[in-house]
Protein backbone atom coordinates (compact mmCIF):
# COMPACT_ATOMS: atom_id res chain seq x y z
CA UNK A 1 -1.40 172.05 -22.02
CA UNK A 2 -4.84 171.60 -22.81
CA UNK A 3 -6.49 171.06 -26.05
CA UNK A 4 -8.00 174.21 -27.10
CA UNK A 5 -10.76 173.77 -30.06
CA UNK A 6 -13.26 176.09 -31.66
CA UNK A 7 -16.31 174.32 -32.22
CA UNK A 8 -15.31 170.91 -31.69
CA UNK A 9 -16.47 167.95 -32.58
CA UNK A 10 -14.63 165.97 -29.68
CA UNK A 11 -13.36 166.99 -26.44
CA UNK A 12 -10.95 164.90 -23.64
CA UNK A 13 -12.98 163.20 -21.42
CA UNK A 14 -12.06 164.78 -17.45
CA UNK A 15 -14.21 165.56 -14.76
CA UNK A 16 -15.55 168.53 -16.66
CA UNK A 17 -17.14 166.56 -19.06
CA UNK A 18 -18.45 163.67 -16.31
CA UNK A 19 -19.11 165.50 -13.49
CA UNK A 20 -19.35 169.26 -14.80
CA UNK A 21 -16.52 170.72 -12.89
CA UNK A 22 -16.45 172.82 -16.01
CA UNK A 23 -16.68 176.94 -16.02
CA UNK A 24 -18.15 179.00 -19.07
CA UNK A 25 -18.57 182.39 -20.42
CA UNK A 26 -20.58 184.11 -23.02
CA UNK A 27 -19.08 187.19 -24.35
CA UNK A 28 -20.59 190.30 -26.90
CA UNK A 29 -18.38 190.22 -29.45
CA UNK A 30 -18.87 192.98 -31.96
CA UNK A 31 -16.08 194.97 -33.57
CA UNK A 32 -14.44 193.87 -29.91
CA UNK A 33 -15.09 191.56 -27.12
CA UNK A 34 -17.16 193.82 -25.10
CA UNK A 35 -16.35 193.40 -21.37
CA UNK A 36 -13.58 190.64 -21.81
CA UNK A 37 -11.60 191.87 -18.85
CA UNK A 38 -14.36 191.38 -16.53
CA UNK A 39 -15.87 187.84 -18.22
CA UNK A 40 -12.02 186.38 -18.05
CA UNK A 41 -11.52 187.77 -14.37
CA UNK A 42 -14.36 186.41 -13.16
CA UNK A 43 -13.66 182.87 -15.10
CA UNK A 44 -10.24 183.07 -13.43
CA UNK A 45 -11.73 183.67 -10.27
CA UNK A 46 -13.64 180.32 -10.68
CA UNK A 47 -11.48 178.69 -11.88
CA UNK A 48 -8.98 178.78 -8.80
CA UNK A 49 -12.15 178.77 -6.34
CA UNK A 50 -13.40 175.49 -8.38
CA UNK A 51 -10.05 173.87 -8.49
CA UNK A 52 -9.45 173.94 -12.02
CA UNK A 53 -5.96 173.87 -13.45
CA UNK A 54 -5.07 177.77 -14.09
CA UNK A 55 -4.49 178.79 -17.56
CA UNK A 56 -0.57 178.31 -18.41
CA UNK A 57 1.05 181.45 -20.58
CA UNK A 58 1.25 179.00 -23.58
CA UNK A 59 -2.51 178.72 -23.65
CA UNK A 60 -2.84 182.51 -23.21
CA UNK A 61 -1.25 183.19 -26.35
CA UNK A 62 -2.25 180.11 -28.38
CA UNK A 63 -5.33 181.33 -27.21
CA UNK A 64 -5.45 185.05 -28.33
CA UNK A 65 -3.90 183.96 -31.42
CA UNK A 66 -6.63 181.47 -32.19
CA UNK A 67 -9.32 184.03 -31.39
CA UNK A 68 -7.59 186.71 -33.52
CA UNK A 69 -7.07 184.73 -36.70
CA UNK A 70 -10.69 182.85 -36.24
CA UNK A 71 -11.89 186.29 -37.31
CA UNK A 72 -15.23 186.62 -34.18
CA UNK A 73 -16.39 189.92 -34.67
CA UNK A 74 -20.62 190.64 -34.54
CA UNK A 75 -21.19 186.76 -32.71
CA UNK A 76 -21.86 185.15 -29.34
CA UNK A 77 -18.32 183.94 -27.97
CA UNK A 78 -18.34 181.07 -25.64
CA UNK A 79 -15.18 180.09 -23.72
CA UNK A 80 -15.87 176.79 -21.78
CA UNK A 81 -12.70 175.77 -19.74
CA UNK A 82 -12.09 172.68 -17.82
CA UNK A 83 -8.92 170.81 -16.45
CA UNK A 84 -8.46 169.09 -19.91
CA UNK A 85 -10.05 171.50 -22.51
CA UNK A 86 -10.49 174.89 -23.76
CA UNK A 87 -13.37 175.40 -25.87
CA UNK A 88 -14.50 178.37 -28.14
CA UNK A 89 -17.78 177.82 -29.62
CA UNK A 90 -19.93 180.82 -31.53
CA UNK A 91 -23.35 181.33 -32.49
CA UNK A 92 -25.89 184.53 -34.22
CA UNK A 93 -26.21 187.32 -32.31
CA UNK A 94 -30.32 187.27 -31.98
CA UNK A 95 -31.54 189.71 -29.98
CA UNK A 96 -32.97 192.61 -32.62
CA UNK A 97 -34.66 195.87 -32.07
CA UNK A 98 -37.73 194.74 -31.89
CA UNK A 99 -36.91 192.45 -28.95
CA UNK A 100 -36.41 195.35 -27.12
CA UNK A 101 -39.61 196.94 -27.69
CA UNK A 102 -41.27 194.04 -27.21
CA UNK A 103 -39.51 193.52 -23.57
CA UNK A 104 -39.37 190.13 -22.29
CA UNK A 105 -42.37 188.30 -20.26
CA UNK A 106 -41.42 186.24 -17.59
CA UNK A 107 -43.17 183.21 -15.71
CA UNK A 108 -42.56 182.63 -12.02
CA UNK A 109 -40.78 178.89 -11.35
CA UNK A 110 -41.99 176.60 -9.22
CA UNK A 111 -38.50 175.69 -8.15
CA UNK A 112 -36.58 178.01 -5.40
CA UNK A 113 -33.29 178.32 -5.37
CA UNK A 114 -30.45 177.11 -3.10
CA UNK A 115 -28.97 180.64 -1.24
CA UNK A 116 -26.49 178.50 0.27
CA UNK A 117 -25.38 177.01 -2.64
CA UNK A 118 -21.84 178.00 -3.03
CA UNK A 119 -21.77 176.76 -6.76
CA UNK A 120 -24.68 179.04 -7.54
CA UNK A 121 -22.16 181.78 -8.01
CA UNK A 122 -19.58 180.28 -9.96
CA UNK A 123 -20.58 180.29 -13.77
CA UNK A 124 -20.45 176.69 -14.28
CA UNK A 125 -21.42 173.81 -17.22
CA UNK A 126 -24.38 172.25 -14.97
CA UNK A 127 -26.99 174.60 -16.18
CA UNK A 128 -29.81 171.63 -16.73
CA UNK A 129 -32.16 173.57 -14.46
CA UNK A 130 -31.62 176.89 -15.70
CA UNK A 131 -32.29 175.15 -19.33
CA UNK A 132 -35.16 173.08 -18.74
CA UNK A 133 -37.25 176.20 -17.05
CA UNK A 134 -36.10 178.38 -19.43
CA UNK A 135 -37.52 175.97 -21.73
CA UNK A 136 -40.61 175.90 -20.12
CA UNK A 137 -41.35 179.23 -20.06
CA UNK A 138 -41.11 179.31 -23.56
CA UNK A 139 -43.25 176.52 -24.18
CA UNK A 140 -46.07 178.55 -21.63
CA UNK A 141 -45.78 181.49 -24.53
CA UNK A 142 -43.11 183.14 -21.81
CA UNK A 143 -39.97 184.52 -22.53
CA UNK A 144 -38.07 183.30 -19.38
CA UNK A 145 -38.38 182.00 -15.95
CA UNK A 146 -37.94 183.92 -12.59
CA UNK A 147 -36.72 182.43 -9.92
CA UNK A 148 -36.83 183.40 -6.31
CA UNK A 149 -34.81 181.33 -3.62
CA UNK A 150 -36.07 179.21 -0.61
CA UNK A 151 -37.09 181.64 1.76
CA UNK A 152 -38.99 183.99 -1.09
CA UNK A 153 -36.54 186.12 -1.89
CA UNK A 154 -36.07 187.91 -5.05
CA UNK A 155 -32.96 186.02 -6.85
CA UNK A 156 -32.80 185.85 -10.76
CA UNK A 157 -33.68 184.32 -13.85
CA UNK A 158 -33.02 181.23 -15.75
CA UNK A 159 -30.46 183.23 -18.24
CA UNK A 160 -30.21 186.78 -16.51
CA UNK A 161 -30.08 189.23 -13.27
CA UNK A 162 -33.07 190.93 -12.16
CA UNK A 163 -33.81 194.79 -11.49
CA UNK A 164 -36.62 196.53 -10.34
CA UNK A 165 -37.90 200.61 -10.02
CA UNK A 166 -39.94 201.18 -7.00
CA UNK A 167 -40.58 204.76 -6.27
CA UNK A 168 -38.20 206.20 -8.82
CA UNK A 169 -35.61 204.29 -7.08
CA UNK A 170 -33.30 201.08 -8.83
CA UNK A 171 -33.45 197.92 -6.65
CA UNK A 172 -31.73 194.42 -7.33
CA UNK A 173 -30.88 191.41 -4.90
CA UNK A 174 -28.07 190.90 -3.13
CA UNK A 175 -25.47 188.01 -4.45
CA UNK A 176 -26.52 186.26 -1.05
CA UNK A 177 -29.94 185.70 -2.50
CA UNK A 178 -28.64 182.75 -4.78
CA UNK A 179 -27.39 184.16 -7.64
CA UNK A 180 -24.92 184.52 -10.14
CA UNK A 181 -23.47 188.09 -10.07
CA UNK A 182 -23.56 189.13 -13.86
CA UNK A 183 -20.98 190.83 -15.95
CA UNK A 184 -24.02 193.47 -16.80
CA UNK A 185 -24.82 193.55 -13.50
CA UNK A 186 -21.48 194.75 -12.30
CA UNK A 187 -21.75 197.59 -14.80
CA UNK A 188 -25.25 198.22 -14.48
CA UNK A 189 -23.86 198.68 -10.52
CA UNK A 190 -21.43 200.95 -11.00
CA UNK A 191 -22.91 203.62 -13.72
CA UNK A 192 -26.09 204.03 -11.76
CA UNK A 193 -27.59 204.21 -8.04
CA UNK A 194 -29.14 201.56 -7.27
CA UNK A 195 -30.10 199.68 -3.99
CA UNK A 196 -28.83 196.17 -3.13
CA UNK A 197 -31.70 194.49 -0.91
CA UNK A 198 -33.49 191.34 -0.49
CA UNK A 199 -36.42 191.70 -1.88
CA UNK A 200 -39.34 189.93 -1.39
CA UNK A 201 -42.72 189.19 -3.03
CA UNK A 202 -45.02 191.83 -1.83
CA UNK A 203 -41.62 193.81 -3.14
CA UNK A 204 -41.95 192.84 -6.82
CA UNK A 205 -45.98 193.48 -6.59
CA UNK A 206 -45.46 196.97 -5.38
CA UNK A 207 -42.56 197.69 -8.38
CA UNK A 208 -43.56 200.07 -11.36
CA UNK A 209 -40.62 198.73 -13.68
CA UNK A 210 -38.44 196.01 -14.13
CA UNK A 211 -35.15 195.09 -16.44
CA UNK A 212 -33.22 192.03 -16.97
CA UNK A 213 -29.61 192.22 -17.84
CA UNK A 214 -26.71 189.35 -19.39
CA UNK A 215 -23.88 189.90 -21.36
CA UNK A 216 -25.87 189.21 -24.51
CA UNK A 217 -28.91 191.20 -24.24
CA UNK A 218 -27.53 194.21 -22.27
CA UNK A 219 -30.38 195.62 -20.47
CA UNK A 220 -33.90 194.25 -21.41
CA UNK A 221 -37.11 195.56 -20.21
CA UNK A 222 -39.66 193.56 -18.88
CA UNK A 223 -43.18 193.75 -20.13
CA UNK A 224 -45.39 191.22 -18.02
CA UNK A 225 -44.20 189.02 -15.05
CA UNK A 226 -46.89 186.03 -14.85
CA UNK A 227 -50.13 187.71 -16.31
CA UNK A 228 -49.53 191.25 -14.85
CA UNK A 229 -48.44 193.85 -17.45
CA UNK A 230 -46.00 196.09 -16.95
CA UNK A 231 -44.32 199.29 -18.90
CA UNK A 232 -40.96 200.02 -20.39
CA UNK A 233 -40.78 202.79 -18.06
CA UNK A 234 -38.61 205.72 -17.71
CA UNK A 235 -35.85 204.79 -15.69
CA UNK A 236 -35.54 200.97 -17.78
CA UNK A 237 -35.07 203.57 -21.08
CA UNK A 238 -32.64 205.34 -20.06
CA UNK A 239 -30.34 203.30 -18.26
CA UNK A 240 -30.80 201.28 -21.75
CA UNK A 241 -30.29 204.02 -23.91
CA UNK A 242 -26.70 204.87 -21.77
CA UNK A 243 -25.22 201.13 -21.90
CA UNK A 244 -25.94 200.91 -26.11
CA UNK A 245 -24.10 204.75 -26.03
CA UNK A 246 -21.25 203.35 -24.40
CA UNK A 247 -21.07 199.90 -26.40
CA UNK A 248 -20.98 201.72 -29.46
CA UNK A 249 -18.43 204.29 -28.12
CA UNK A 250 -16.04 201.44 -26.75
CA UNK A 251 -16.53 198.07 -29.18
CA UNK A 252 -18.59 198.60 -32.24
């Protein structure tokens, strides 16, 4: 059985800790976990892609108990699970209403992402790029960094998925792109139409809106992408305005 720890001080040493065969999720916890069927699906899922040892029943329950007496409600929830340990860690929820109207600027990276990369879809502990850019988009007075892969395509950024409005209609890029497919994405996917498509440059010049989306921050608008402005636009607000309805219906 694995050691399972919130906030822990020290962890078993195993490849997760070495090498980073390690798999992580960040879940909305309010009155509820909001979500927590998909996030521990789609852990489970990488888990047994990644070769990590399943979760026994024992570790189930110690681990619902754990959760349930630790008392998580209105925080960030981070399960990080790896052949030796099973970690819960928490932290503020920071994202206020102002955020929102502010929307989020982003700053296009340098760096293109690996499409190929079959790791890039997994949810794992080696996240140094995706930190250091993110990073340095907030040093450049940015809010976070946009990636797009090696042949120019349209993948994601360093801490969420990426939609556009072109023509009144909702586009995103495909999983195929590069990119990890989000637990808001998937909802975002199924409660309105929207287009999967690569999508290239000239693509996101020609768009009138854009949103971000992660488990945290729901569904963000996005007010400038490098130094062009854009508008929290119609479609964004109201796609926005239906996920907080249903949070508050289901987990607050």
């Amino acid at each position: 059985m694995r050691k399972i720890e919130i906030n822990p001080k020290i962890i078993s040493a195993d490849e997760g800790f070495y090498f980073g065969k390690a798999v992580f999720e960040t879940i909305l916890w309010l009155e509820q976990p909001v979500l927590l069927g998909a996030h521990l699906k789609r852990m489970t899922d990488a888990m047994k892609k990644l070769d990590i040892l399943a979760f026994t029943e024992t570790e189930k329950q110690a681990l619902a108990g754990l959760m349930q007496e630790k008392n998580l409600k209105n925080q960030a929830v981070k399960l990080v699970v790896s052949d030796a340990n099973l970690v819960v860690s928490t932290r503020a929820l920071t994202y206020t209403p102002e955020t929102y109207e502010k929307g989020f600027s982003l700053k296009t990276s340098a760096i293109r992402r690996n499409a190929s990369s079959e790791v890039a879809l997994y949810k794992t502990v080696g996240y140094l790029e995706n930190i250091r850019e993110h990073r340095s988009a907030l040093e450049q007075g940015y809010d976070d960094m946009l990636f797009y892969n090696e042949s120019t395509q349209l993948c994601e950024t360093a801490i969420a998925n990426i939609f556009m409005v072109s023509e009144g209609e909702i586009l995103t890029p495909p999983v195929s792109a590069g990119l990890l497919p989000g637990i808001l994405r998937q909802w975002v996917l199924d409660n309105a139409d929207v287009q999967v498509k690569m999508l290239t440059h000239d693509d996101v010049m020609a768009a009138e809106e854009f949103f971000i989306t992660n488990s945290l921050m729901g569904i963000m608008p996005v007010k400038a992408i490098d130094d062009r402005p854009l508008v929290f636009g119609e479609i964004t607000k109201k796609l926005h305005n239906t996920y907080r309805a249903f949070i508050q219906a289901h987990y607050a």
